[in-house]
Protein backbone atom coordinates (compact mmCIF):
# COMPACT_ATOMS: atom_id res chain seq x y z
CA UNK A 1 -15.24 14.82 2.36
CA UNK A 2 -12.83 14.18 -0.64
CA UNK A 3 -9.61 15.97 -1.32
CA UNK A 4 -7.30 16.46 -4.08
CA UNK A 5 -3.45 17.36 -3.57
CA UNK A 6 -0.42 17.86 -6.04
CA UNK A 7 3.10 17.57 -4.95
CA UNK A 8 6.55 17.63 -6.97
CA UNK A 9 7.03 20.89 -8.35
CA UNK A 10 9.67 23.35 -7.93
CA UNK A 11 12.29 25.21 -9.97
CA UNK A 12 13.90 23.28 -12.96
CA UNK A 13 16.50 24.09 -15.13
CA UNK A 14 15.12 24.46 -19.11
CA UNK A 15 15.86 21.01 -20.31
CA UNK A 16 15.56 19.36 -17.17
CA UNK A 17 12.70 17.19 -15.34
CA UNK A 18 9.95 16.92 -12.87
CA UNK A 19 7.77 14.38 -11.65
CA UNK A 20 4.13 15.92 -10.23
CA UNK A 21 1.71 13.45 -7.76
CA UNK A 22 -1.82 14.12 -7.71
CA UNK A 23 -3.36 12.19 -5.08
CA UNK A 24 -7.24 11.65 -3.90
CA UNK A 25 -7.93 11.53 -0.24
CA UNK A 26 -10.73 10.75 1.39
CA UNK A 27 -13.86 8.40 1.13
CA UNK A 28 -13.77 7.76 -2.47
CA UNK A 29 -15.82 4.83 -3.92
CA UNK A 30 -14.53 5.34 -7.85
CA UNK A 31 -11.93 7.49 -9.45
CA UNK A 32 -12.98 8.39 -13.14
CA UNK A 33 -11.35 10.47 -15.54
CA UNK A 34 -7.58 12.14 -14.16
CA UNK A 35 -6.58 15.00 -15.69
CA UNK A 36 -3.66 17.88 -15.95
CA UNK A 37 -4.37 21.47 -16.87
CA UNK A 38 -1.80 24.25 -16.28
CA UNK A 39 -2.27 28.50 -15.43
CA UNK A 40 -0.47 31.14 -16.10
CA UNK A 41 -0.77 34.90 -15.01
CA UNK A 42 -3.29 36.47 -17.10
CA UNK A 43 -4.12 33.16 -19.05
CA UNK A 44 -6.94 30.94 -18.90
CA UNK A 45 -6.43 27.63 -17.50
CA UNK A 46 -5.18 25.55 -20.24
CA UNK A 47 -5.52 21.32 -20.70
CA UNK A 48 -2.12 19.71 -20.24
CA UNK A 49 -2.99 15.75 -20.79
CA UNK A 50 -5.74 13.29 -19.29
CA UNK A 51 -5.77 9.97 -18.57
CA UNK A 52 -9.00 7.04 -18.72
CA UNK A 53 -9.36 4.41 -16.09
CA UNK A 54 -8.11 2.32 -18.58
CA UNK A 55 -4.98 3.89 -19.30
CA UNK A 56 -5.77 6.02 -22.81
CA UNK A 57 -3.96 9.42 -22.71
CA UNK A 58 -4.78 12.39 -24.58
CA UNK A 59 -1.55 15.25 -24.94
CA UNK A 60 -2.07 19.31 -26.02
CA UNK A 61 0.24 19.69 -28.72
CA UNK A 62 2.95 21.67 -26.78
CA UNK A 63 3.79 18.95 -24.56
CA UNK A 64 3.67 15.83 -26.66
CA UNK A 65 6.38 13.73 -26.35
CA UNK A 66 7.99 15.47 -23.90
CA UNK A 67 5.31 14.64 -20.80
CA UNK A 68 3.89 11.23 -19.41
CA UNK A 69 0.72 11.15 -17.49
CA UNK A 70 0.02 8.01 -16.00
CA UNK A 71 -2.04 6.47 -13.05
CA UNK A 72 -1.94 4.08 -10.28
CA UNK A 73 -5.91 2.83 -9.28
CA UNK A 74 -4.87 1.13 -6.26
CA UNK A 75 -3.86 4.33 -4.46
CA UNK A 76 -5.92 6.98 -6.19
CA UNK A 77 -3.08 8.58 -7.62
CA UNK A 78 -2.08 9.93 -11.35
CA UNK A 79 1.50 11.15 -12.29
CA UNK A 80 3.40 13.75 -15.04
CA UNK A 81 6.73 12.90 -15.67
CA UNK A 82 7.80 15.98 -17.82
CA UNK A 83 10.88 16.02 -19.45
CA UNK A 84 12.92 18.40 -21.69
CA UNK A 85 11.31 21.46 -19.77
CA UNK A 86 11.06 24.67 -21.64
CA UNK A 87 10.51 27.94 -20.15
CA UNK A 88 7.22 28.55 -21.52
CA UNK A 89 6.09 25.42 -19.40
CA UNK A 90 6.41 27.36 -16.01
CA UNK A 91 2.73 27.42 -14.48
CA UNK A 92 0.75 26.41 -11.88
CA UNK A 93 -0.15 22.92 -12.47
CA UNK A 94 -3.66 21.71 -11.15
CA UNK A 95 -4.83 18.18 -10.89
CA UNK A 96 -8.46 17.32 -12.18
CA UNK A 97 -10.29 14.03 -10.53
CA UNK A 98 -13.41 12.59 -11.54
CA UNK A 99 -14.65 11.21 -7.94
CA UNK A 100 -17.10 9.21 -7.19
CA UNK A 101 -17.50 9.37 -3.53
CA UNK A 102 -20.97 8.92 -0.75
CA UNK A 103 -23.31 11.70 -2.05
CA UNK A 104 -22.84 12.04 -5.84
CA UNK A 105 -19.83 12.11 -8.20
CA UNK A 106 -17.86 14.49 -9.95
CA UNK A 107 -14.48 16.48 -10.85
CA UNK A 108 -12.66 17.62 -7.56
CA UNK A 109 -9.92 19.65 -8.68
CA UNK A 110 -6.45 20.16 -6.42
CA UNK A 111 -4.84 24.03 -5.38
CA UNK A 112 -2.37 23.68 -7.81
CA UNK A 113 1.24 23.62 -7.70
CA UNK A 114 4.21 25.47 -9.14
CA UNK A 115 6.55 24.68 -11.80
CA UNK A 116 9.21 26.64 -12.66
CA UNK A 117 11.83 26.24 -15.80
CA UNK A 118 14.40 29.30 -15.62
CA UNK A 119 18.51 29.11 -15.43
């Protein structure tokens, strides 16, 4: 059995920054492809910012420059530093993990964690 978890959010002020942990527990063999995607109420699950095994990163347009995703194979793990946090950035944040693991392979995703940007 493989897990996913996120940890780091909370309640920001607009402008400041937060550093989410997505981490992969469990009997994994391989972790692929990490990825970010982001929810809010009413919305469909939107893509945030990936990351390869070898370190390319792909951004959505509404967070470029402002967010980091990055990754750390040793320990399963993959990070967003966001910075400059706007309002309209407040979501539930899920982590995406392409696991290769005894019995097969594929994306494990976390339960998500919540960000909020409000004074």
């Amino acid at each position: 059995q493989v897990h996913v978890y996120e940890s780091g959010g909370g309640l920001v002020q607009p402008g400041g920054s937060l550093r989410l942990s997505c981490t992969g527990s469990g009997n994994i063999y391989r972790v692929g492809m990490m990825a970010w995607y982001r929810q809010t109420p009413g919305k469909e699950r939107e893509f945030v910012a990936d990351i390869t095994t070898g370190g390319l990163t792909n951004y959505a347009d509404s967070v470029q420059s402002r967010f980091t995703i990055s990754r750390d194979n040793s320990i399963h793990t993959m990070y967003l530093q966001m910075n400059s946090l706007k309002s309209e950035d407040t979501a539930v944040y899920y982590c995406d993990m392409d696991l290769t693991r005894r019995g097969g392979s594929g994306d494990v995703w976390g339960q998500g964690i919540q960000v909020t940007v409000s004074t």
